[in-house]
C-alpha atoms as a PDB file:
ATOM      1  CA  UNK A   1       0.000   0.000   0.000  1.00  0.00           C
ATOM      2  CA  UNK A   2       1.009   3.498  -0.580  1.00  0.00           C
ATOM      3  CA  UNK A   3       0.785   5.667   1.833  1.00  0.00           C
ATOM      4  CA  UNK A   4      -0.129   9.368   1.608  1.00  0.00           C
ATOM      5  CA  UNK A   5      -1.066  12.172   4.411  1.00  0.00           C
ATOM      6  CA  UNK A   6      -4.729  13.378   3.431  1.00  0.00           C
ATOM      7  CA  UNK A   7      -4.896  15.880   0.428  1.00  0.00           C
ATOM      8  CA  UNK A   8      -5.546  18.886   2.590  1.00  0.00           C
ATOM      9  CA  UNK A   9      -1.772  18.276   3.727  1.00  0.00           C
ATOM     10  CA  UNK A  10       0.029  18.438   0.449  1.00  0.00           C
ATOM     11  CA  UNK A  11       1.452  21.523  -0.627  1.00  0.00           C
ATOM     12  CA  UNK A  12       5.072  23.374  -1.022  1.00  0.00           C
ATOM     13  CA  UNK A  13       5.945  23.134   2.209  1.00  0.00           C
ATOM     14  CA  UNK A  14       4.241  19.400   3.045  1.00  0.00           C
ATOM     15  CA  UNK A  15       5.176  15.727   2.148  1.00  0.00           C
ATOM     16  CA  UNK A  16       6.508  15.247  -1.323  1.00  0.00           C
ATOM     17  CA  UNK A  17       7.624  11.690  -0.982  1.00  0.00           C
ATOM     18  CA  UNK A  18       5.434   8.887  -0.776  1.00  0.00           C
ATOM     19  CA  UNK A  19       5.744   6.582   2.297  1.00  0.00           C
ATOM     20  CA  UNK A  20       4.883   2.448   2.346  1.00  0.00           C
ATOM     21  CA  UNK A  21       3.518   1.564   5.369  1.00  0.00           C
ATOM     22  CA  UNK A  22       1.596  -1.894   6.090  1.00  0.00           C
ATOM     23  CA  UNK A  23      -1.961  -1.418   5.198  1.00  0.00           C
ATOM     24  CA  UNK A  24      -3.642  -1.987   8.319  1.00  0.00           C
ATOM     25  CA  UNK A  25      -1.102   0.205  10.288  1.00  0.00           C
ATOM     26  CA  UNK A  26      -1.167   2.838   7.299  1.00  0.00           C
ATOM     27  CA  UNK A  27      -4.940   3.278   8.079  1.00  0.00           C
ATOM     28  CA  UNK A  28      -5.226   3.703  11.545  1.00  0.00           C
ATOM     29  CA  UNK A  29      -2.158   6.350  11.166  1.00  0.00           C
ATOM     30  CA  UNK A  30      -3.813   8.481   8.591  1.00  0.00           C
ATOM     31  CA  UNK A  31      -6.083  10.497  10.582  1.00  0.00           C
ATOM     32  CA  UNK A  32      -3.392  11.494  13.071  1.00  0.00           C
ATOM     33  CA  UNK A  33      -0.928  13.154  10.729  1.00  0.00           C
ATOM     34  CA  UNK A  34      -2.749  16.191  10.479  1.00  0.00           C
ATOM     35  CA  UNK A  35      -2.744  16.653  14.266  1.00  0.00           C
ATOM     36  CA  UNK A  36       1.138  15.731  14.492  1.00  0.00           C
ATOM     37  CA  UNK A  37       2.245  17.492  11.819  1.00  0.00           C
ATOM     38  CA  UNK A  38       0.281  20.378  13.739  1.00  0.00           C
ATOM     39  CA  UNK A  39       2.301  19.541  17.028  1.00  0.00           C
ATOM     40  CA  UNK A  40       5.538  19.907  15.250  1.00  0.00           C
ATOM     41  CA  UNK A  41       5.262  22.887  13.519  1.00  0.00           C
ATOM     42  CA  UNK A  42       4.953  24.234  17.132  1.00  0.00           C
ATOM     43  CA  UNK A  43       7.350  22.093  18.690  1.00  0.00           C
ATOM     44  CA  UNK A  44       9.908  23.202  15.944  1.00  0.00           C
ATOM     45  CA  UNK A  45       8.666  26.575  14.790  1.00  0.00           C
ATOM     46  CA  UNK A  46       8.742  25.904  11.647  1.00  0.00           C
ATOM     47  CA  UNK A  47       6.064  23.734   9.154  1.00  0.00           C
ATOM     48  CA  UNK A  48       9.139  22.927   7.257  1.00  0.00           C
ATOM     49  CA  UNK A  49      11.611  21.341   9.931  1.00  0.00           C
ATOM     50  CA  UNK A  50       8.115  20.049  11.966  1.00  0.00           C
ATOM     51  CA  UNK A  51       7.339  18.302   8.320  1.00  0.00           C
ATOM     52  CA  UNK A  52      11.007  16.839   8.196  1.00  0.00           C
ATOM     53  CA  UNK A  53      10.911  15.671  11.730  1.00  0.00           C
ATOM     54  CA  UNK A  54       7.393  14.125  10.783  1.00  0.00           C
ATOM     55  CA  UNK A  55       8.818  12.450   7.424  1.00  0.00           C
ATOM     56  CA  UNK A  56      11.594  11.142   9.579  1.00  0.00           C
ATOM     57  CA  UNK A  57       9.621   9.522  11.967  1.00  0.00           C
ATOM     58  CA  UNK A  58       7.147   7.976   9.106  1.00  0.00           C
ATOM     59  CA  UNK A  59      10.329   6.446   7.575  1.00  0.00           C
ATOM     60  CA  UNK A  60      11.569   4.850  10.754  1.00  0.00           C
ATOM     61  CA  UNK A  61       7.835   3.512  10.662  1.00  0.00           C
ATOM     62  CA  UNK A  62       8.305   1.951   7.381  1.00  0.00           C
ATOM     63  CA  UNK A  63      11.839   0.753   8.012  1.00  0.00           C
ATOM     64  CA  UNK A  64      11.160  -1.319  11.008  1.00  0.00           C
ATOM     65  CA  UNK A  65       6.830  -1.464  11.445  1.00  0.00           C
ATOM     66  CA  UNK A  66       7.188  -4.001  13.764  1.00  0.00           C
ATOM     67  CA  UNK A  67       8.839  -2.161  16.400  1.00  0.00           C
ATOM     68  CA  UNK A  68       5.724   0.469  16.146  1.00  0.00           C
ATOM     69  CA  UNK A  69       4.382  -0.057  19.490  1.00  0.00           C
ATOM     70  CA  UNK A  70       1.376  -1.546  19.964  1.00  0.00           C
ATOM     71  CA  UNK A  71       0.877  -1.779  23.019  1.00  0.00           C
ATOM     72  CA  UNK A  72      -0.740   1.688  23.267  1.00  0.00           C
ATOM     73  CA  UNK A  73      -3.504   3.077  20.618  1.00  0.00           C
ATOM     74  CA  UNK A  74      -2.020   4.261  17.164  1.00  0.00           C
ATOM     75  CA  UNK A  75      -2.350   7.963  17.863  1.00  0.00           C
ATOM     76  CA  UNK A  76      -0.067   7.313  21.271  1.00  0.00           C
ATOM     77  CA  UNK A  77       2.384   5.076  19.213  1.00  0.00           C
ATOM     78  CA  UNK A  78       2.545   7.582  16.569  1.00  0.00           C
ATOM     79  CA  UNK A  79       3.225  10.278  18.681  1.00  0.00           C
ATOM     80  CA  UNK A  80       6.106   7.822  20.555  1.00  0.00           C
ATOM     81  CA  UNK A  81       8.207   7.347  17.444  1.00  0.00           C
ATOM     82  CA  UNK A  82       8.377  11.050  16.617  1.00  0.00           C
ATOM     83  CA  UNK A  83       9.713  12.045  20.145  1.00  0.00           C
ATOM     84  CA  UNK A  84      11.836   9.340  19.592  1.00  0.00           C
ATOM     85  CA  UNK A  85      13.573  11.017  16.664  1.00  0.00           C
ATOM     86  CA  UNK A  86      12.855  14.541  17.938  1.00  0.00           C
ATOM     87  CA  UNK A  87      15.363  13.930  21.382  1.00  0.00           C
ATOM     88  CA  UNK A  88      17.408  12.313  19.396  1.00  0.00           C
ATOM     89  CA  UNK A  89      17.855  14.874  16.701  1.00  0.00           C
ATOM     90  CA  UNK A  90      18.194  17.307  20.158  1.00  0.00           C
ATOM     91  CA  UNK A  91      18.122  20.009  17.694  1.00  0.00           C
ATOM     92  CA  UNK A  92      16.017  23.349  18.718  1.00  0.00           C
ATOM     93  CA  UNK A  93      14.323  24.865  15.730  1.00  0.00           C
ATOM     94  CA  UNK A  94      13.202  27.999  16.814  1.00  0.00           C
ATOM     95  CA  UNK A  95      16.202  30.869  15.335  1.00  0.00           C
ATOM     96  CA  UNK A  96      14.787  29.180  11.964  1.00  0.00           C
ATOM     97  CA  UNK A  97      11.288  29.710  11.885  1.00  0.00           C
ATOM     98  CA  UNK A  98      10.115  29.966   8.623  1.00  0.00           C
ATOM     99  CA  UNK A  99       7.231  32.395   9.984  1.00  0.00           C
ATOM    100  CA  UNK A 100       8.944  35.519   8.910  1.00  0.00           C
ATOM    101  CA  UNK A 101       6.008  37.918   9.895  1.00  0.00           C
ATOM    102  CA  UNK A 102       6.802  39.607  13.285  1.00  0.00           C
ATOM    103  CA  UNK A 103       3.235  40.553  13.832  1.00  0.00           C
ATOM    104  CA  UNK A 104       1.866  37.468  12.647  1.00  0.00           C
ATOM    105  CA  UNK A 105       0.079  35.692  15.914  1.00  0.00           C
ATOM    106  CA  UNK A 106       1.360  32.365  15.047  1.00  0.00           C
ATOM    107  CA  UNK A 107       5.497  33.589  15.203  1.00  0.00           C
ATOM    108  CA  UNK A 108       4.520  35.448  18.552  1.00  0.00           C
ATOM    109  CA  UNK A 109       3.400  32.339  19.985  1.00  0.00           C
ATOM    110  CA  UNK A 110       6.322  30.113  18.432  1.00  0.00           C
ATOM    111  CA  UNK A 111       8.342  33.423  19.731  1.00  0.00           C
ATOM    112  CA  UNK A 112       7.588  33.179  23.520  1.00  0.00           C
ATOM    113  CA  UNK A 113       7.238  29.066  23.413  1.00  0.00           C
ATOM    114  CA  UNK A 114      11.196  29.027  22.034  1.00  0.00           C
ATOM    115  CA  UNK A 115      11.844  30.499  25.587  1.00  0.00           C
ATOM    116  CA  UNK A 116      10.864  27.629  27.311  1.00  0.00           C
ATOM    117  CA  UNK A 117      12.987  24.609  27.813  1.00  0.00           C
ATOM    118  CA  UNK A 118      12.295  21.805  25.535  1.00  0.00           C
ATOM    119  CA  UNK A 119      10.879  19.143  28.271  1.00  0.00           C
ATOM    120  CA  UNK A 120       8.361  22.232  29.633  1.00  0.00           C
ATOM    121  CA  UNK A 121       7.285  22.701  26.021  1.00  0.00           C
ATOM    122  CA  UNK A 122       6.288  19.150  24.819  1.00  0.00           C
ATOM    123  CA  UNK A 123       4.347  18.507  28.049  1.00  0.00           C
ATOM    124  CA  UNK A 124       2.284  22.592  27.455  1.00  0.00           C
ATOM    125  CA  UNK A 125       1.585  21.448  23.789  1.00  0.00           C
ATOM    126  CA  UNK A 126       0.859  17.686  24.685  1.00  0.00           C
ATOM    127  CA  UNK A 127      -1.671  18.455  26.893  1.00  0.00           C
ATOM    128  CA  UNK A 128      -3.082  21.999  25.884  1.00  0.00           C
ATOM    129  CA  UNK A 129      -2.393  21.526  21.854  1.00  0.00           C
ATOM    130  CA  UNK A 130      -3.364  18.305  21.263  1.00  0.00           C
ATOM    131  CA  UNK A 131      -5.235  17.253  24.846  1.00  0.00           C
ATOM    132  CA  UNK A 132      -3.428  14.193  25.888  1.00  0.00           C
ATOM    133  CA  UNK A 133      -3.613  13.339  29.561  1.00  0.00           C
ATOM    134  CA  UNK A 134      -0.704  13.720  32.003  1.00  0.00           C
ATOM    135  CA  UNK A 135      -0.289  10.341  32.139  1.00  0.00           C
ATOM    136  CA  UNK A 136      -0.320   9.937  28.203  1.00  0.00           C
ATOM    137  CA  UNK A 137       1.956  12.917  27.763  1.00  0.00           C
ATOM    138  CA  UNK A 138       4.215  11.523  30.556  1.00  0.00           C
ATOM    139  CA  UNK A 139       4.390   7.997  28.695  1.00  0.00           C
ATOM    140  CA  UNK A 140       5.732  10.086  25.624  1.00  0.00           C
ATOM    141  CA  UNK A 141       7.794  12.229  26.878  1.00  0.00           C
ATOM    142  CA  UNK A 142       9.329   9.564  29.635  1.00  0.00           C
ATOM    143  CA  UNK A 143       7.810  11.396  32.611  1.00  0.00           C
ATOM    144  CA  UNK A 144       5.242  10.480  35.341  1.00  0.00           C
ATOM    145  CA  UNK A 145       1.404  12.224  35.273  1.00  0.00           C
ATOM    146  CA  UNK A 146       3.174  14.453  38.488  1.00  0.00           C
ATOM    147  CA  UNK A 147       6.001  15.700  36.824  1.00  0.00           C
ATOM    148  CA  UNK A 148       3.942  16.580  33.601  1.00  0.00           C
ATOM    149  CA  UNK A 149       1.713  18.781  36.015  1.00  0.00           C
ATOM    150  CA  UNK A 150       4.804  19.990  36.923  1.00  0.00           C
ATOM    151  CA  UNK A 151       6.187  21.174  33.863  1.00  0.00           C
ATOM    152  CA  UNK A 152       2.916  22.537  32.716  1.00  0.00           C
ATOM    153  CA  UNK A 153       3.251  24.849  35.088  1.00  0.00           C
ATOM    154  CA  UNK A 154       6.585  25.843  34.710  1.00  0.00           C
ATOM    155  CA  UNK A 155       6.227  26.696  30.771  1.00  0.00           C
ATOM    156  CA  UNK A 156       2.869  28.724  31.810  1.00  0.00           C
ATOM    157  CA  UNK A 157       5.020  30.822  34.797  1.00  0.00           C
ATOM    158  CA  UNK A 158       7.428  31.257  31.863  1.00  0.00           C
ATOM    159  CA  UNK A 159       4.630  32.838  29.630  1.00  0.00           C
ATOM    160  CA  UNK A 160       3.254  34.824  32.438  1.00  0.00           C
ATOM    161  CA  UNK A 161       6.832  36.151  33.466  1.00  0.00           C
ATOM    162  CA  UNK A 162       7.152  37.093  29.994  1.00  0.00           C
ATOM    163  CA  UNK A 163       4.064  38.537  29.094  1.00  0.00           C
ATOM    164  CA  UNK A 164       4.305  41.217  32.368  1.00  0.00           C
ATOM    165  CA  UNK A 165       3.362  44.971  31.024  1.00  0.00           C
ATOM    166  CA  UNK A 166       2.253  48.452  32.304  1.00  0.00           C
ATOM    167  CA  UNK A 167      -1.296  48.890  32.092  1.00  0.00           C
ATOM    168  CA  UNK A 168      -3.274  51.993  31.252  1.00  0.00           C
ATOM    169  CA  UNK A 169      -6.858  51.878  32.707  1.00  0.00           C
ATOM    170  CA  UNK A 170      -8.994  54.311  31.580  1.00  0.00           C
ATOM    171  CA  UNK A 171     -12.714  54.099  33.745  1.00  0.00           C
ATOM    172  CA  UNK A 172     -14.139  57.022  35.025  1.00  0.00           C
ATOM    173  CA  UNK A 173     -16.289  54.845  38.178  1.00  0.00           C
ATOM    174  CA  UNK A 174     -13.980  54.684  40.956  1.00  0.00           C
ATOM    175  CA  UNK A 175     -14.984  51.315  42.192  1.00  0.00           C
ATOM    176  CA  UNK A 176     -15.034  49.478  38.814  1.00  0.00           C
ATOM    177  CA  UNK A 177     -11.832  51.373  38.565  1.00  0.00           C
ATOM    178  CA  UNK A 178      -9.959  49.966  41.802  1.00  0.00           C
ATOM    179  CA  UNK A 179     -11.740  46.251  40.773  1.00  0.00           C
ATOM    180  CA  UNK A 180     -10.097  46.146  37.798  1.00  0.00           C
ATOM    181  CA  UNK A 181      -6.840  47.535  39.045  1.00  0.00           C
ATOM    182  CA  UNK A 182      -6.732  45.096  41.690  1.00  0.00           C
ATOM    183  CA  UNK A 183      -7.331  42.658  38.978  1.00  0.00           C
ATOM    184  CA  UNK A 184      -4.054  43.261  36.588  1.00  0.00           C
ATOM    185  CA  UNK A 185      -2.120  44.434  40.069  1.00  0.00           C
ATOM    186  CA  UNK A 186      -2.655  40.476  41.251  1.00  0.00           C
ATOM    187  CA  UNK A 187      -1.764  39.149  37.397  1.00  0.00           C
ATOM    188  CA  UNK A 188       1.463  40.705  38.235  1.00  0.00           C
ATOM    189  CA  UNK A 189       1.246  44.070  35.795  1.00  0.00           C
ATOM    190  CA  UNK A 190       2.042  47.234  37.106  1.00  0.00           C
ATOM    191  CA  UNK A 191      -0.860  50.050  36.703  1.00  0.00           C
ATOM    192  CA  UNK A 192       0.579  53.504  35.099  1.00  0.00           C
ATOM    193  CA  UNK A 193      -2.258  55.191  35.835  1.00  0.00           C
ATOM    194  CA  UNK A 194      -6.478  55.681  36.333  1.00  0.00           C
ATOM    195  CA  UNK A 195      -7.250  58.147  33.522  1.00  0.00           C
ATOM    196  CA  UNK A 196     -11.312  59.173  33.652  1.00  0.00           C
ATOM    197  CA  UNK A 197     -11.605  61.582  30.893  1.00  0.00           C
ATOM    198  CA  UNK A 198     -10.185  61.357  27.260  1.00  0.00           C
ATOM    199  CA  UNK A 199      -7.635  63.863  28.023  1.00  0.00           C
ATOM    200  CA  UNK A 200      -6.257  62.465  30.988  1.00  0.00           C
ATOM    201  CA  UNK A 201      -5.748  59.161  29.115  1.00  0.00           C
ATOM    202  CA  UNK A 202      -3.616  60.709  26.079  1.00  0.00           C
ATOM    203  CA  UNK A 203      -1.624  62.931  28.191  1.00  0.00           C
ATOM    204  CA  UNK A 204      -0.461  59.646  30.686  1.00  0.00           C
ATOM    205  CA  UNK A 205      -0.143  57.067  27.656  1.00  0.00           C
ATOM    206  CA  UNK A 206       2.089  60.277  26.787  1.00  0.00           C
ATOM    207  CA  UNK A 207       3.940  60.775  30.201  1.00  0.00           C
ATOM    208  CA  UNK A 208       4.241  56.656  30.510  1.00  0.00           C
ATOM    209  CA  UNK A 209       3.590  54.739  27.354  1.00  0.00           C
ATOM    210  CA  UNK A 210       1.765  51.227  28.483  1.00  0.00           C
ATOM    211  CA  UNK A 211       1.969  48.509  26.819  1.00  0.00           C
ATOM    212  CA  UNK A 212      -2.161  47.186  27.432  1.00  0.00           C
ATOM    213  CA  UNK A 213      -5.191  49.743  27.637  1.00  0.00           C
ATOM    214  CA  UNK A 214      -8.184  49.156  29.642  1.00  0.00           C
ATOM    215  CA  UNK A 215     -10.753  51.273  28.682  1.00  0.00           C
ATOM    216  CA  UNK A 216     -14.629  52.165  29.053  1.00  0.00           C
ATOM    217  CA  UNK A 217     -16.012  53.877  26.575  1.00  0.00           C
ATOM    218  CA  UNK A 218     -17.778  56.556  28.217  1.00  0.00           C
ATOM    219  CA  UNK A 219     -16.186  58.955  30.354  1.00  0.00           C
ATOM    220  CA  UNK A 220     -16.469  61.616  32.803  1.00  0.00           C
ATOM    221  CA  UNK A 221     -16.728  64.645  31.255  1.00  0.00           C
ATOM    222  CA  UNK A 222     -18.791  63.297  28.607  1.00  0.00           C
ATOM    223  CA  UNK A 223     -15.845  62.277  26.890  1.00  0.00           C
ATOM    224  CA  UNK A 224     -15.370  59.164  24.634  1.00  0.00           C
ATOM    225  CA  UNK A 225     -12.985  56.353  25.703  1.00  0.00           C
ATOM    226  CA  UNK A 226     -13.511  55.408  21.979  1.00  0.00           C
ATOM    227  CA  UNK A 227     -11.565  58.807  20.719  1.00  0.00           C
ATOM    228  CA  UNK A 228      -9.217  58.058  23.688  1.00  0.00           C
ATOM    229  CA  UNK A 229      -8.268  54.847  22.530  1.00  0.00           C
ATOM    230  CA  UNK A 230      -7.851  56.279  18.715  1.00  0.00           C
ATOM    231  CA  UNK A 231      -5.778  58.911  20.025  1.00  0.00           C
ATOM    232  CA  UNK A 232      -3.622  56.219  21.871  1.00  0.00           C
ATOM    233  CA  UNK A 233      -3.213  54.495  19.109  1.00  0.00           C
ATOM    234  CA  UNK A 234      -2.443  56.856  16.514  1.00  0.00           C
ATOM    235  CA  UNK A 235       1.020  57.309  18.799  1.00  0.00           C
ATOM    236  CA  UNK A 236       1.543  54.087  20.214  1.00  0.00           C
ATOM    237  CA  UNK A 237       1.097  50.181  18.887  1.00  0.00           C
ATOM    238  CA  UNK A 238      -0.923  48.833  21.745  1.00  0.00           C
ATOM    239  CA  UNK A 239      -3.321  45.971  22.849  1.00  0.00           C
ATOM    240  CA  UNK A 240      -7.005  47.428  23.825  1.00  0.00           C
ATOM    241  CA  UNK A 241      -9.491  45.925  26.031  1.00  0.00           C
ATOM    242  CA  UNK A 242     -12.621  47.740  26.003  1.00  0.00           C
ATOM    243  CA  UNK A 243     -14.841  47.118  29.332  1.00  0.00           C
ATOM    244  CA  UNK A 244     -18.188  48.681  29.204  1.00  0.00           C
ATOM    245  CA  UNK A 245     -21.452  48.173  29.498  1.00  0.00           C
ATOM    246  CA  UNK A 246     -22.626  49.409  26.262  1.00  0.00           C
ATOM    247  CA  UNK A 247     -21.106  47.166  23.649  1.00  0.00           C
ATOM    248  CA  UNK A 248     -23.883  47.664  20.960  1.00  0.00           C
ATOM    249  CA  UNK A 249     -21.773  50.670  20.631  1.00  0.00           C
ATOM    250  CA  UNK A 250     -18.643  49.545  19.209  1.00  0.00           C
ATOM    251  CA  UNK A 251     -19.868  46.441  17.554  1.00  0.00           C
ATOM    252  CA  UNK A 252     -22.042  47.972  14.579  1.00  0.00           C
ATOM    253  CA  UNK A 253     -20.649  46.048  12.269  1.00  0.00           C
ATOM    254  CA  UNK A 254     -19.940  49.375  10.395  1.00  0.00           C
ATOM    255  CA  UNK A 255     -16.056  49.871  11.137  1.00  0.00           C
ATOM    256  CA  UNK A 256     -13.005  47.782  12.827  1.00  0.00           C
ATOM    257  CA  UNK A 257     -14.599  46.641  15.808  1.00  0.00           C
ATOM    258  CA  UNK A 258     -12.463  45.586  18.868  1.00  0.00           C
ATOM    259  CA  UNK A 259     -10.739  41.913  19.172  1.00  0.00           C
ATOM    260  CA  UNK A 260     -11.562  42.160  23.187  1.00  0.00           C
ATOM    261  CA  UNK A 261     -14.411  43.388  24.497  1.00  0.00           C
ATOM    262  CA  UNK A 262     -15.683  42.564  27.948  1.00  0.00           C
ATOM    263  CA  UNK A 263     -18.994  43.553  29.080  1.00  0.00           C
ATOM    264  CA  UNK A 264     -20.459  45.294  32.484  1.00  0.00           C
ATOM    265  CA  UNK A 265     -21.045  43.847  34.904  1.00  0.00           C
ATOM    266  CA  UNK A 266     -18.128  41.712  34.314  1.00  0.00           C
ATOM    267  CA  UNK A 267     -16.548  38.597  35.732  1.00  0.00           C
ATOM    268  CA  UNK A 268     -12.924  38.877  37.243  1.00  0.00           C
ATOM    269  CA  UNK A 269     -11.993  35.201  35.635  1.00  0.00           C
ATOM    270  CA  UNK A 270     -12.842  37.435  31.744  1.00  0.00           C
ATOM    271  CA  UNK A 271     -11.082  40.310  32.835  1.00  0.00           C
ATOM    272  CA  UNK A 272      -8.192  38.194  33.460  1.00  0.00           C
ATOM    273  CA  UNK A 273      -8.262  35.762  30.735  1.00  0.00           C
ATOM    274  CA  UNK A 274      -8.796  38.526  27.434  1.00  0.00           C
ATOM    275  CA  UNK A 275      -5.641  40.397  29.283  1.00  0.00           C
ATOM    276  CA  UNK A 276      -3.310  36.863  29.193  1.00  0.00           C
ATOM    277  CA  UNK A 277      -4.808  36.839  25.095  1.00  0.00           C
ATOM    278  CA  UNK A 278      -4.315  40.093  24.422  1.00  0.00           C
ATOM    279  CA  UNK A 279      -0.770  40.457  25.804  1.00  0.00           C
ATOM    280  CA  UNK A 280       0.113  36.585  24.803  1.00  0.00           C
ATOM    281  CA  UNK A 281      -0.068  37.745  20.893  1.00  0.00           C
ATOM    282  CA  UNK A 282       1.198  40.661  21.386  1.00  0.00           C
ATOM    283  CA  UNK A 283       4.761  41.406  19.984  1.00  0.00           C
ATOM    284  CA  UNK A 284       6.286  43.830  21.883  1.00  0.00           C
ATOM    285  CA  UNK A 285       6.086  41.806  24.983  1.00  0.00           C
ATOM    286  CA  UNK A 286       7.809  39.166  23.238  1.00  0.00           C
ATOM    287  CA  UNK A 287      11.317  38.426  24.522  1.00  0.00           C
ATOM    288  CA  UNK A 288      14.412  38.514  22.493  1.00  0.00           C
ATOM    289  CA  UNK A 289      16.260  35.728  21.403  1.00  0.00           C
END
């Protein structure tokens, strides 16, 4: 039999060669290539040396198919033989991305993920990329379910050390104000200021330029946290969170409408997940190499 990844896979930058792979073992492979070759573009940062590492491991497959194990389900044994020639290879990928793009989301990720160590990474991407258990990531990566947990949390400490920025809230209610102060204060970001008109907010973006806005969208003197947030951002390159309790205001479908947007009354768990998005894909938080 000759065996192919699905259609949807082929391309410039995917498999060229054909692999021959026992029938039977062939098919119960073929669903999980997509998903691998997925896990090694982001284990590599790149979809060419992920591809490579994949080809390699489809060959060793073919070479010796009765060493696949099978003692485990094919997407386990699968995922076995290409950490097998991954540690082996004990090459790191990352100074070769071939995701060029600073701005583009998917090099900030493979940006701040380079920055953890290798064992840290596989077990964050096993189990948050492509779900495996602890105890199913710790079988592949030779760990136990504990020490997986363990890991995890080191590469997301990593992320949050890395992601740490000076926030600009701009909310003109004083106790919505100190809530969501206390909020990024505890997330570990430092608060520049409390602006509560438009003016206020350019002049301190001015006087300390953040690197996140908070922002309502209507203000104490009548002002528009809208117009502040333009202003901001016609000087500065910035994430924006807009928290307010009018949202039917900036999603008209009329004009760029805002990536986060958090609605009054608001939860402290949303607050403090859209500010881990916003600042996670955002580039200037991004360590250097």
């Amino acid at each position: 039999m000759q065996f192919r990844p699905p259609a949807s896979n082929r391309g410039t930058n995917s498999f060229t060669q054909e692999q021959r792979i026992p029938m039977s073992l062939g098919q119960e492979l073929a669903p999980h290539l997509p998903f691998l070759r997925r896990y090694a573009r982001a284990l590599t940062g790149s979809q060419t040396h992920g591809d490579a590492f994949v080809r390699a491991a489809l060959e060793a497959i073919v070479a010796a198919p009765d060493s696949f194990p099978r003692d485990v389900e094919p997407r386990l044994g699968l995922y076995k033989t290409f950490h097998a020639i991954w540690s082996t290879a004990n090459i790191e990928e990352g100074a070769d991305s071939d995701m060029d793009d600073a701005g583009n989301p998917e090099a900030i990720a493979q940006a701040r993920l380079s920055r953890i160590t290798p064992l840290s990474r596989q077990a964050l991407l096993l189990t948050a990329l492509e779900g495996f258990s602890a105890t199913d990531a710790g079988y592949l990566i030779g760990a136990q379910p504990g020490e997986v947990d363990n890991l995890v949390q080191e590469a997301l400490s990593e992320i949050e050390r890395q992601t740490l920025a000076d926030v600009l809230i701009i909310e003109d209610e004083p106790i919505i104000a100190m809530d969501i102060e206390t909020i990024v204060r505890d997330l570990g970001h430092n608060v520049t200021g409390v602006a509560v008109t438009r003016d206020e907010a350019v002049a301190q973006a001015r006087a300390h330029p953040p690197g996140l806005v908070l922002a309502d969208i209507q203000l104490a003197d009548d002002s528009s946290g809208i117009d502040a947030v333009r202003d901001i951002l016609a000087e500065f390159a910035v994430p924006v969170i807009f928290i307010t309790a009018f949202p039917e205001r900036l999603l008209t479908g009329t004009r760029p409408e805002p990536t986060f947007l958090i609605t009054k009354p608001f939860q402290r768990a949303t607050v403090k997940a859209a500010i881990a998005q916003a600042l996670f894909f955002d580039s200037a938080t991004v360590p250097a190499g």
